[in-house]
Structures are given as structure tokens and as C-alpha cells.
N, C-alpha and C. Protein backbone atom coordinates (compact mmCIF):
# COMPACT_ATOMS: atom_id res chain seq x y z
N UNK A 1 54.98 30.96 7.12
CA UNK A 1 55.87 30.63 8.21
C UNK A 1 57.30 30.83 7.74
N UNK A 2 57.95 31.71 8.44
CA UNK A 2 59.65 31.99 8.14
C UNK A 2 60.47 30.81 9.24
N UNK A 3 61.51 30.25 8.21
CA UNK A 3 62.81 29.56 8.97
C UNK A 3 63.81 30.72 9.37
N UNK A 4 64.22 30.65 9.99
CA UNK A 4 65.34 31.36 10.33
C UNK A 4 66.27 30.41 11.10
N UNK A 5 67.51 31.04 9.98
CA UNK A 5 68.67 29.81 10.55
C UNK A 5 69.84 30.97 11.19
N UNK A 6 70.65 30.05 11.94
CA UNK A 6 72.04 31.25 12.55
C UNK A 6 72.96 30.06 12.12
N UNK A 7 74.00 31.15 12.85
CA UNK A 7 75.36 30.43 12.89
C UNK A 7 74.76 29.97 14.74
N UNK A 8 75.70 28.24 14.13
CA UNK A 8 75.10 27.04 15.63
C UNK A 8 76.41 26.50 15.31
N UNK A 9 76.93 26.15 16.69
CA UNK A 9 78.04 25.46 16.81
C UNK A 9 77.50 23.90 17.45
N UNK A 10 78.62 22.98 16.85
CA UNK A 10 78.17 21.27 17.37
C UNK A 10 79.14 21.20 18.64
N UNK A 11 78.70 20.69 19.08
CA UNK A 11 78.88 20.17 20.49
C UNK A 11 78.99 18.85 19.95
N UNK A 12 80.39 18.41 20.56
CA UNK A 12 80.69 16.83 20.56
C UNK A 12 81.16 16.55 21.47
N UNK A 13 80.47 15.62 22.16
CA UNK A 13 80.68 14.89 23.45
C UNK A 13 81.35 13.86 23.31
N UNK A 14 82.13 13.23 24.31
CA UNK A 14 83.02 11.99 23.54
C UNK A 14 83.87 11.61 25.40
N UNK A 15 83.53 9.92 25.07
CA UNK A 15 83.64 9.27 26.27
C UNK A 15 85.00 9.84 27.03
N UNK A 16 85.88 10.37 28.28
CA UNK A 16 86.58 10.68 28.62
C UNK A 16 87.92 9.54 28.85
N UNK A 17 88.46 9.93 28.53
CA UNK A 17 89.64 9.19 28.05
C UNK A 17 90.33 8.94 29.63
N UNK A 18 90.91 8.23 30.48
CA UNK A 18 91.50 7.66 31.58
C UNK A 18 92.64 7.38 31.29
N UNK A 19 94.16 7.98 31.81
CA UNK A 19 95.23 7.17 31.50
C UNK A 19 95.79 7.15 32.95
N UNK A 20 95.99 6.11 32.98
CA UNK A 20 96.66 5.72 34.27
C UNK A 20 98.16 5.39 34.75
N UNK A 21 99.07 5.22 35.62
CA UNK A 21 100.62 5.49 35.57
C UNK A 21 100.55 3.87 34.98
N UNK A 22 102.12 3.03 34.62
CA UNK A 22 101.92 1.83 34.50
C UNK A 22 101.94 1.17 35.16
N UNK A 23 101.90 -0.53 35.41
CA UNK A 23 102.06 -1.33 36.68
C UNK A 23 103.34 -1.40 37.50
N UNK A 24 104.20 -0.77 36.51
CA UNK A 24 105.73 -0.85 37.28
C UNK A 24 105.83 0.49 38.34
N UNK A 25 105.47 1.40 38.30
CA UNK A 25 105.57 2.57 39.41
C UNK A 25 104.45 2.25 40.75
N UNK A 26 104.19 1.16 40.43
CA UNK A 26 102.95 0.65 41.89
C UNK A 26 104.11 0.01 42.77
N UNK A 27 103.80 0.65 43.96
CA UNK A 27 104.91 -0.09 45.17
C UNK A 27 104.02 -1.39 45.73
N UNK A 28 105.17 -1.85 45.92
CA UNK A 28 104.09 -3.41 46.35
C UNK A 28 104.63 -3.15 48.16
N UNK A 29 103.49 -2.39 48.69
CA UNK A 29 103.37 -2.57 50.00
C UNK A 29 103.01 -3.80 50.67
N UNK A 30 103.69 -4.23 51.21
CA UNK A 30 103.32 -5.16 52.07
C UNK A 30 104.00 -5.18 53.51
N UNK A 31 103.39 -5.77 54.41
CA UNK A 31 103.84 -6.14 56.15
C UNK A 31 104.46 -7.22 56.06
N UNK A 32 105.65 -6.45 56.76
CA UNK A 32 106.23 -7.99 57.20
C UNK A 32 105.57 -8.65 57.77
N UNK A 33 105.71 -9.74 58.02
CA UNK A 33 105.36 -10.98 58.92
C UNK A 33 106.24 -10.79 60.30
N UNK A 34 105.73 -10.87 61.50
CA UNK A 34 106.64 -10.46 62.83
C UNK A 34 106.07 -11.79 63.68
N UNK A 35 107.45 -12.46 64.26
CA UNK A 35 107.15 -13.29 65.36
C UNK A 35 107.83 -12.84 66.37
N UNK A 36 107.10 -12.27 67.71
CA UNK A 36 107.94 -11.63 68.34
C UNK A 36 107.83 -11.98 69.87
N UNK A 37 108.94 -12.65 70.11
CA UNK A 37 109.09 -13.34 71.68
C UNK A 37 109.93 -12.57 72.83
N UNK A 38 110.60 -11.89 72.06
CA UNK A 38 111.48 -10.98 72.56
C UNK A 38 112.00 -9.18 72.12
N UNK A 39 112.36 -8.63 73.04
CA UNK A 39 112.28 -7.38 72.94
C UNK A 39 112.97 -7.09 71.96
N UNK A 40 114.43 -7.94 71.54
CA UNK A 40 114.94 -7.89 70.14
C UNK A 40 114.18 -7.86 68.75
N UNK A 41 113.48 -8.92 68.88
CA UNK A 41 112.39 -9.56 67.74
C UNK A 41 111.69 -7.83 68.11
N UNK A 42 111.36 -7.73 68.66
CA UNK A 42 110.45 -6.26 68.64
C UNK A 42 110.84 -5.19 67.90
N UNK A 43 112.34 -5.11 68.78
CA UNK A 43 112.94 -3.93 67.83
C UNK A 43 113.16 -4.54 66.21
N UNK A 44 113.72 -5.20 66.00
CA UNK A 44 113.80 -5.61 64.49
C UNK A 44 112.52 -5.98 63.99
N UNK A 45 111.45 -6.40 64.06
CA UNK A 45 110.43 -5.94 63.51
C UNK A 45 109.99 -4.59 63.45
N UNK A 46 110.19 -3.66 64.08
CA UNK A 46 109.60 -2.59 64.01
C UNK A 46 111.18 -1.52 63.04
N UNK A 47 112.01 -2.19 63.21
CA UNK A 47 112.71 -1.70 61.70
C UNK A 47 112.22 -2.42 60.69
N UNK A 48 112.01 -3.34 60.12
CA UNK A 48 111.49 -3.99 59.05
C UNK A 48 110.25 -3.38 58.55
N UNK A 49 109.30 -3.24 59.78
CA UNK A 49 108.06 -1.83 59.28
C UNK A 49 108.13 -0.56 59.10
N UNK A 50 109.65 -0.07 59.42
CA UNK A 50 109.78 0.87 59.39
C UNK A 50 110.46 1.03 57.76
N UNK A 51 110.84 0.53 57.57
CA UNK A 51 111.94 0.00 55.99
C UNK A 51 110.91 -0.07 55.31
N UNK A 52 110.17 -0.61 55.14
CA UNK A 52 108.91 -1.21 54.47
C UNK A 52 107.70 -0.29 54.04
N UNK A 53 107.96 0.58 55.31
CA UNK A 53 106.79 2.40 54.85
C UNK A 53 107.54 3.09 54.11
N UNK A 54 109.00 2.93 54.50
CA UNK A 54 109.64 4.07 53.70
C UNK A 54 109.98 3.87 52.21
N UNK A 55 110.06 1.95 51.39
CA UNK A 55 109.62 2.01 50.77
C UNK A 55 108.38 2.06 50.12
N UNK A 56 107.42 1.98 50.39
CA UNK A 56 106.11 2.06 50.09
C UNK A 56 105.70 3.45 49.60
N UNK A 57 106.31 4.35 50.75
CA UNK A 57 106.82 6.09 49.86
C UNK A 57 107.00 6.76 48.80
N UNK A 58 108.21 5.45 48.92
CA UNK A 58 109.15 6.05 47.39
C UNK A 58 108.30 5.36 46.48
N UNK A 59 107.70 4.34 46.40
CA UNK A 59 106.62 4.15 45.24
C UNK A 59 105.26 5.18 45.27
N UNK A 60 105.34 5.55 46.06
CA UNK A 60 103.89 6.46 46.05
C UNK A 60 104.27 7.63 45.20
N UNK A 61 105.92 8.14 45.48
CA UNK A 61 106.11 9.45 44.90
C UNK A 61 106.29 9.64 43.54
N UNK A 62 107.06 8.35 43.37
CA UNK A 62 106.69 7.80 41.77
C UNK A 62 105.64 7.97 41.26
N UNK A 63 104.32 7.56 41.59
CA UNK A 63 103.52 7.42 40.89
C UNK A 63 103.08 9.19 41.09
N UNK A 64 103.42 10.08 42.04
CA UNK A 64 102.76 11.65 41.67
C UNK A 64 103.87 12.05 40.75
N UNK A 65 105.10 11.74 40.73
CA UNK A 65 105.92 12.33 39.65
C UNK A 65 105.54 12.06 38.04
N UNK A 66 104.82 10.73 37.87
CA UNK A 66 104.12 10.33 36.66
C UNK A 66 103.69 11.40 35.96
N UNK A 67 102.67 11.78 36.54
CA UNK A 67 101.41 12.47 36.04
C UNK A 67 102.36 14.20 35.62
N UNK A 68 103.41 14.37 35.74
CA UNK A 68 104.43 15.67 35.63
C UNK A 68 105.09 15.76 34.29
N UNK A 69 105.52 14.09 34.11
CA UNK A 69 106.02 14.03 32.88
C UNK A 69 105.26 14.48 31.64
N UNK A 70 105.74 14.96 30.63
CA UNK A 70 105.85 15.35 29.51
C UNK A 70 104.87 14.68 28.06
């Protein structure tokens, strides 16, 4: 019975590594709270949600600019 050996390459598998942005580039979305009796209260709540998406944005874009850095 003949061995016959070659050239064999190793294969190393190895758990995948996860890095994630840090806790400070997370926008803390949240809703205002709206009590609204009047058409004023309406409009100024609906700037306050409107303020409130647009920051929620700028944390979102943060966190795709992360992953760019260096």
C-alpha cells in the first residue's frame, strides 16, 4: 500500500469578530409627550416632532459615518 502525500493547505476557521459603533453615536429618539386642546398645542407639538426626527437623523448619520472611519 503507497501513502501519497501533497502540498495541503489548513484552513482556520475562527469565530467572527463583531465591532459595533459606541454608545455615544446612538441618538436617543424619543416622542415628545403632546397634550393637545388646542390648534396651537397642535402646531407646537407637531414642531417638537418635527425637531425630534430631525434629531434622531443626525444620530443615525453618525452612526453610518462610523463604519467610514479609518
Amino acid at each position: 500500500m503507497a501513502f501519497v502525500t501533497g502540498c495541503t493547505t489548513r484552513t482556520v476557521v475562527s469565530d467572527p469578530v463583531r465591532v459595533v459603533p459606541p454608545e455615544s453615536l446612538f441618538p436617543d429618539c424619543t416622542t415628545p409627550e403632546a397634550v393637545i386642546e388646542t390648534n396651537e398645542d397642535l402646531a407646537e407639538s407637531y414642531e417638537a416632532m418635527r425637531e425630534a426626527l430631525r434629531r434622531c437623523r443626525e444620530g443615525m448619520e453618525s452612526i453610518k459615518g462610523w463604519g467610514d472611519q479609518p
